[in-house]
N, C-alpha and C. Protein backbone atom coordinates (compact mmCIF):
# COMPACT_ATOMS: atom_id res chain seq x y z
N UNK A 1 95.95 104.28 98.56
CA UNK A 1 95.01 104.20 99.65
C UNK A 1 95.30 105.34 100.62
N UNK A 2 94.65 106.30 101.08
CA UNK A 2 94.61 107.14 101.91
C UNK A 2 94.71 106.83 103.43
N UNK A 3 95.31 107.48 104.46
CA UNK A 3 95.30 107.33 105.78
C UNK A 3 93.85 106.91 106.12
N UNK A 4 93.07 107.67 106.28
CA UNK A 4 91.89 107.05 106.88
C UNK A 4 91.90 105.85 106.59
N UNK A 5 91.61 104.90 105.10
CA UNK A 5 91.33 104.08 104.68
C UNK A 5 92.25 103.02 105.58
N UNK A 6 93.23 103.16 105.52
CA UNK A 6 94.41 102.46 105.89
C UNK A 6 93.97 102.06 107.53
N UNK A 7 93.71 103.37 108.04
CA UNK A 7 93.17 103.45 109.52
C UNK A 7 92.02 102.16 110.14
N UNK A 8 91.27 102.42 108.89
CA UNK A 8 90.07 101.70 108.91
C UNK A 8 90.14 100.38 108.73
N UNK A 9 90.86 100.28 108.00
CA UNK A 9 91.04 98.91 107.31
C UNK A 9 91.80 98.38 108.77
N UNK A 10 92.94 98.70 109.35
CA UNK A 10 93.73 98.22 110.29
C UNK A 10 92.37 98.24 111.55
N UNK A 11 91.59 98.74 111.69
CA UNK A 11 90.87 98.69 112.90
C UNK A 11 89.98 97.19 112.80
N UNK A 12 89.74 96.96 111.38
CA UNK A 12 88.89 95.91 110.92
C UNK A 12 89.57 94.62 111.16
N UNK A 13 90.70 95.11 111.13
CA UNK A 13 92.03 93.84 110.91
C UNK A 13 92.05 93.21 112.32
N UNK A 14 92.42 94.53 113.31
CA UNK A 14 92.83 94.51 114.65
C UNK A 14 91.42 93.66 115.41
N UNK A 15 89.89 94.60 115.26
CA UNK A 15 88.82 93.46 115.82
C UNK A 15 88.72 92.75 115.47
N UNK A 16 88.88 91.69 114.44
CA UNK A 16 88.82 90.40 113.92
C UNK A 16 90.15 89.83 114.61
N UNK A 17 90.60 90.16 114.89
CA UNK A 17 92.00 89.61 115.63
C UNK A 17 91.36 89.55 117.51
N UNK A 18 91.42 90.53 117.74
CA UNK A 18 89.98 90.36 119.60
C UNK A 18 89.36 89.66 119.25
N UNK A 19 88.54 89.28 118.29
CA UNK A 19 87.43 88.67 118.29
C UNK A 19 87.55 86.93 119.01
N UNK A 20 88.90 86.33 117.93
CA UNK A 20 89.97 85.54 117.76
C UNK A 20 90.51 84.76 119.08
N UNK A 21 91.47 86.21 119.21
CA UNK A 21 92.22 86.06 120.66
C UNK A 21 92.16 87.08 121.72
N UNK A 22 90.40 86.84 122.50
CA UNK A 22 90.39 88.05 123.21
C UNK A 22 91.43 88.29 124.52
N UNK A 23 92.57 87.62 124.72
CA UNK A 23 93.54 88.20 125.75
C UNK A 23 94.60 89.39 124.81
N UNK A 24 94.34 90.06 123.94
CA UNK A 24 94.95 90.88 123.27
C UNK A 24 94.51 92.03 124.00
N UNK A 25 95.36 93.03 124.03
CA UNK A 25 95.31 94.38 124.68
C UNK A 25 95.11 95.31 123.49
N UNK A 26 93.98 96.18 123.75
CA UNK A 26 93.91 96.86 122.42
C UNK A 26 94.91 97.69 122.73
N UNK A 27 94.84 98.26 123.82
CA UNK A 27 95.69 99.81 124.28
C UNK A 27 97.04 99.35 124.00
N UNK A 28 97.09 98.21 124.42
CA UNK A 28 98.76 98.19 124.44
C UNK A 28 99.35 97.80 122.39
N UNK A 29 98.43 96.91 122.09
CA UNK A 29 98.60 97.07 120.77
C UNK A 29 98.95 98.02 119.41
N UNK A 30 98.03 99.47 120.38
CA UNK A 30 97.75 100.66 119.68
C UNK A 30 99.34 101.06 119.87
N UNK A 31 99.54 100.99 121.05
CA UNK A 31 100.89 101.24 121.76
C UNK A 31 102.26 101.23 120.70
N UNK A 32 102.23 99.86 120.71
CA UNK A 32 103.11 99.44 119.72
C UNK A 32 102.71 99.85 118.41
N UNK A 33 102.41 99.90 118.16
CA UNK A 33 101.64 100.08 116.70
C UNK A 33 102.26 101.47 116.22
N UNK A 34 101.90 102.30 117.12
CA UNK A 34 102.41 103.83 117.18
C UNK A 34 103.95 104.10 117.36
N UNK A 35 104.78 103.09 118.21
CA UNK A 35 106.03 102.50 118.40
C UNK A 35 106.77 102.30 117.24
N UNK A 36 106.43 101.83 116.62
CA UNK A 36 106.79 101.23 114.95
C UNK A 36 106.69 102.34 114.20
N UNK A 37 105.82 103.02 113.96
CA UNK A 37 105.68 103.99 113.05
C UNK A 37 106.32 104.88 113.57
N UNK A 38 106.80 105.27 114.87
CA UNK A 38 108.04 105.99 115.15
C UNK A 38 109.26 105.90 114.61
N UNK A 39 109.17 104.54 114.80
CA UNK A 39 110.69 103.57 114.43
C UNK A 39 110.60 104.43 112.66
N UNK A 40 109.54 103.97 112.31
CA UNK A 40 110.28 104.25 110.69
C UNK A 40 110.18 105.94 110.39
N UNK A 41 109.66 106.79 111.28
CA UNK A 41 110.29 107.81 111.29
C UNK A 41 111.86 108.43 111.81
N UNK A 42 112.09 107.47 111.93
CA UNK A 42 113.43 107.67 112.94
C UNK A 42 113.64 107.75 114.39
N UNK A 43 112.62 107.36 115.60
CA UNK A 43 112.67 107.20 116.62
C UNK A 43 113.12 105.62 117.04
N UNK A 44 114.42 106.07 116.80
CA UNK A 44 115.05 104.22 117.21
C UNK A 44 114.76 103.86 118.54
N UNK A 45 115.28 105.12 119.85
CA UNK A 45 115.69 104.45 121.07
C UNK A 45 114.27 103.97 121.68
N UNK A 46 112.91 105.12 121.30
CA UNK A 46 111.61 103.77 121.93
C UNK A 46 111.61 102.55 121.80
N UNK A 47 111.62 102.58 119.74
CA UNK A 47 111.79 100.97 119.29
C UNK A 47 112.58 99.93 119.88
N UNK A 48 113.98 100.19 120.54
CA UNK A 48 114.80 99.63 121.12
C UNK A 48 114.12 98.96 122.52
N UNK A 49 113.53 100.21 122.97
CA UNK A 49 112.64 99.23 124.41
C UNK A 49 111.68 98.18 123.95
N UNK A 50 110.53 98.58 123.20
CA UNK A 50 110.19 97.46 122.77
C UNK A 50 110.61 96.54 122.32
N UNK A 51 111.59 96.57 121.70
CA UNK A 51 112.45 95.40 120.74
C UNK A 51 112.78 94.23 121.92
N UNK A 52 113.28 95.16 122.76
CA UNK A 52 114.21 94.50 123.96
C UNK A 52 112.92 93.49 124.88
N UNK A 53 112.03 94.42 124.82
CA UNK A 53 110.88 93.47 125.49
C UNK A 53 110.50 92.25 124.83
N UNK A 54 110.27 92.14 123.64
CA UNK A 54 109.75 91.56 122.47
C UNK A 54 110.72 90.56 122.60
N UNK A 55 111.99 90.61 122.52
CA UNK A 55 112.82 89.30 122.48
C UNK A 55 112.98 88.60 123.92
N UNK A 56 112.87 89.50 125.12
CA UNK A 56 113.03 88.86 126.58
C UNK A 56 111.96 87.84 126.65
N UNK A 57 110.68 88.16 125.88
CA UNK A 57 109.20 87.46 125.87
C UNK A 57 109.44 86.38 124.99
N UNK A 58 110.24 86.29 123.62
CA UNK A 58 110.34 85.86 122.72
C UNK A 58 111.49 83.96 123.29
N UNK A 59 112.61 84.75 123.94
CA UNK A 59 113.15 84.00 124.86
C UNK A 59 112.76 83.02 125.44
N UNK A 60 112.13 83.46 126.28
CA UNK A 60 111.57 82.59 127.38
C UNK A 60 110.80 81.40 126.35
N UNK A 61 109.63 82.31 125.36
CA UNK A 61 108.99 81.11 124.76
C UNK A 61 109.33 80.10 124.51
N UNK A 62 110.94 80.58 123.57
CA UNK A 62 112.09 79.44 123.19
C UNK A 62 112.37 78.46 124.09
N UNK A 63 113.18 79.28 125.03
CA UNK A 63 113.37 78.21 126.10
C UNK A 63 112.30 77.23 126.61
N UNK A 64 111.16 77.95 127.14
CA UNK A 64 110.29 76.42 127.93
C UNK A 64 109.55 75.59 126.90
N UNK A 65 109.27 76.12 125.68
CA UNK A 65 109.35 74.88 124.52
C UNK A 65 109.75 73.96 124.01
N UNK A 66 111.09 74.58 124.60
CA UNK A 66 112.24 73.61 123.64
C UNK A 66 112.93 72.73 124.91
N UNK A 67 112.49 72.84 126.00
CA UNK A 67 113.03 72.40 127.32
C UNK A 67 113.72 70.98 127.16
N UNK A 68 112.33 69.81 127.12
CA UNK A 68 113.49 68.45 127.03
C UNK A 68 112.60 68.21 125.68
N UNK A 69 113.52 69.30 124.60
CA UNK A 69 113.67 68.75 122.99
C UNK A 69 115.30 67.92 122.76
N UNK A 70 115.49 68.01 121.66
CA UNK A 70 116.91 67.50 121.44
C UNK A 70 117.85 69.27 120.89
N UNK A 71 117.41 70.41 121.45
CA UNK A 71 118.09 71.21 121.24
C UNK A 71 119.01 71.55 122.32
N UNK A 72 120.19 72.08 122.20
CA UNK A 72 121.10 72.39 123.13
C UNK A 72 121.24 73.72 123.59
N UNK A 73 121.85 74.25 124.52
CA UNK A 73 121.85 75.92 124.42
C UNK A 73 122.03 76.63 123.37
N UNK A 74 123.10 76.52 122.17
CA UNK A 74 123.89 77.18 121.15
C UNK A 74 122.47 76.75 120.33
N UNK A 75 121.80 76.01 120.16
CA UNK A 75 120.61 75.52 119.33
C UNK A 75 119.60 76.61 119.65
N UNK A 76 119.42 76.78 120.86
CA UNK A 76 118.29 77.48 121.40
C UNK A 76 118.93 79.53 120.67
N UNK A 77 120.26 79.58 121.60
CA UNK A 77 120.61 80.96 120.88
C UNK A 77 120.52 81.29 119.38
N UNK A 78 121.03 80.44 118.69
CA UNK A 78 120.73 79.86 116.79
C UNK A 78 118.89 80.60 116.67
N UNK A 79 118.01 79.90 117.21
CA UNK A 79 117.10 80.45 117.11
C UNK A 79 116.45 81.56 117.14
N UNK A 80 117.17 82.29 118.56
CA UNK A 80 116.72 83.45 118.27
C UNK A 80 117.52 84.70 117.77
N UNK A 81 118.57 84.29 117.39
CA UNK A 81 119.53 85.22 116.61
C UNK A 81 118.79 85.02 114.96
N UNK A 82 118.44 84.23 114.91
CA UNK A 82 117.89 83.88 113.59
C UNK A 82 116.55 84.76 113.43
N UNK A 83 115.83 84.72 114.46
CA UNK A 83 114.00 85.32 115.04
C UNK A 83 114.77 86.94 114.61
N UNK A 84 115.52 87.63 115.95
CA UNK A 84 115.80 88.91 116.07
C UNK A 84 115.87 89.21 114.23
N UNK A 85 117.11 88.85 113.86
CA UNK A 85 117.72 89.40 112.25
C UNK A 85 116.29 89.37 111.57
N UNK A 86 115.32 88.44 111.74
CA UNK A 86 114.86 88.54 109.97
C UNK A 86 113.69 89.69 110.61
N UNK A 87 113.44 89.65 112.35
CA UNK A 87 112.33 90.90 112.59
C UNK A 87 112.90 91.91 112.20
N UNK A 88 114.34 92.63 112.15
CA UNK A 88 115.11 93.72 111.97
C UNK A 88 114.67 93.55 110.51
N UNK A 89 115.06 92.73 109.46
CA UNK A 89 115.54 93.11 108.39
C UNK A 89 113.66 93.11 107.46
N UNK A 90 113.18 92.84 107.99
CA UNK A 90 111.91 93.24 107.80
C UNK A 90 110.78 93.70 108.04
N UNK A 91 110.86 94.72 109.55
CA UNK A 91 109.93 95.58 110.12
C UNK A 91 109.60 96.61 108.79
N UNK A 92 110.31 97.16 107.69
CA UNK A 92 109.40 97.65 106.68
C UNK A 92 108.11 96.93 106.31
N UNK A 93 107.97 95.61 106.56
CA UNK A 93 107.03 95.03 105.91
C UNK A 93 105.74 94.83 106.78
N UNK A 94 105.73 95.65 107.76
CA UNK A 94 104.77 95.40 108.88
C UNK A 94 103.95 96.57 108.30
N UNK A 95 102.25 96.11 108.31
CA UNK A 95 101.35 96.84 107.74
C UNK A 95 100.28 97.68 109.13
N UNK A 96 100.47 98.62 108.87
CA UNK A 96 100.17 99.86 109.96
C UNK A 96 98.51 100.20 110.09
């Protein structure tokens, strides 16, 4: 499949996704999007800001979800040490 195609196809992907959940930011989406494909060129330290954002956001979710569950702190960290590793060990698999 050629860039354009790929392009195209992801734009098709991305408005059916607004369509969906219009509090999505296209700009900021594009953002990231472009972020990543840095990353797998070898631009770690952007990826790192985002990353860092991504889990501070990711966090919080944990926490006020899980507020009065039967999880404990070490339960709650378990989780997202678990979240972080498998996003690391599989950002190859994110389709551009």
């Amino acid at each position: 499949m050629t860039k354009e195609a790929k392009d195209i196809k992801r734009k098709e992907r991305l408005d059916e996704l607004m369509a969906k959940y219009p509090s999505i930011d296209r700009k900021k989406h594009l953002e990231d999007l472009r972020i990543c494909e840095n990353y797998m060129s070898g631009d770690i330290d952007t990826f790192m800001k985002l990353y860092e954002h991504s889990c501070c956001k990711t966090r919080r979710y944990v926490y006020r979800n899980s507020r009065n569950k039967l999880f404990n702190l070490q339960d709650k960290e378990d989780i997202m040490a678990e979240t972080e590793s498998v996003a690391i060990m599989k950002v190859h698999m994110f389709h551009w």
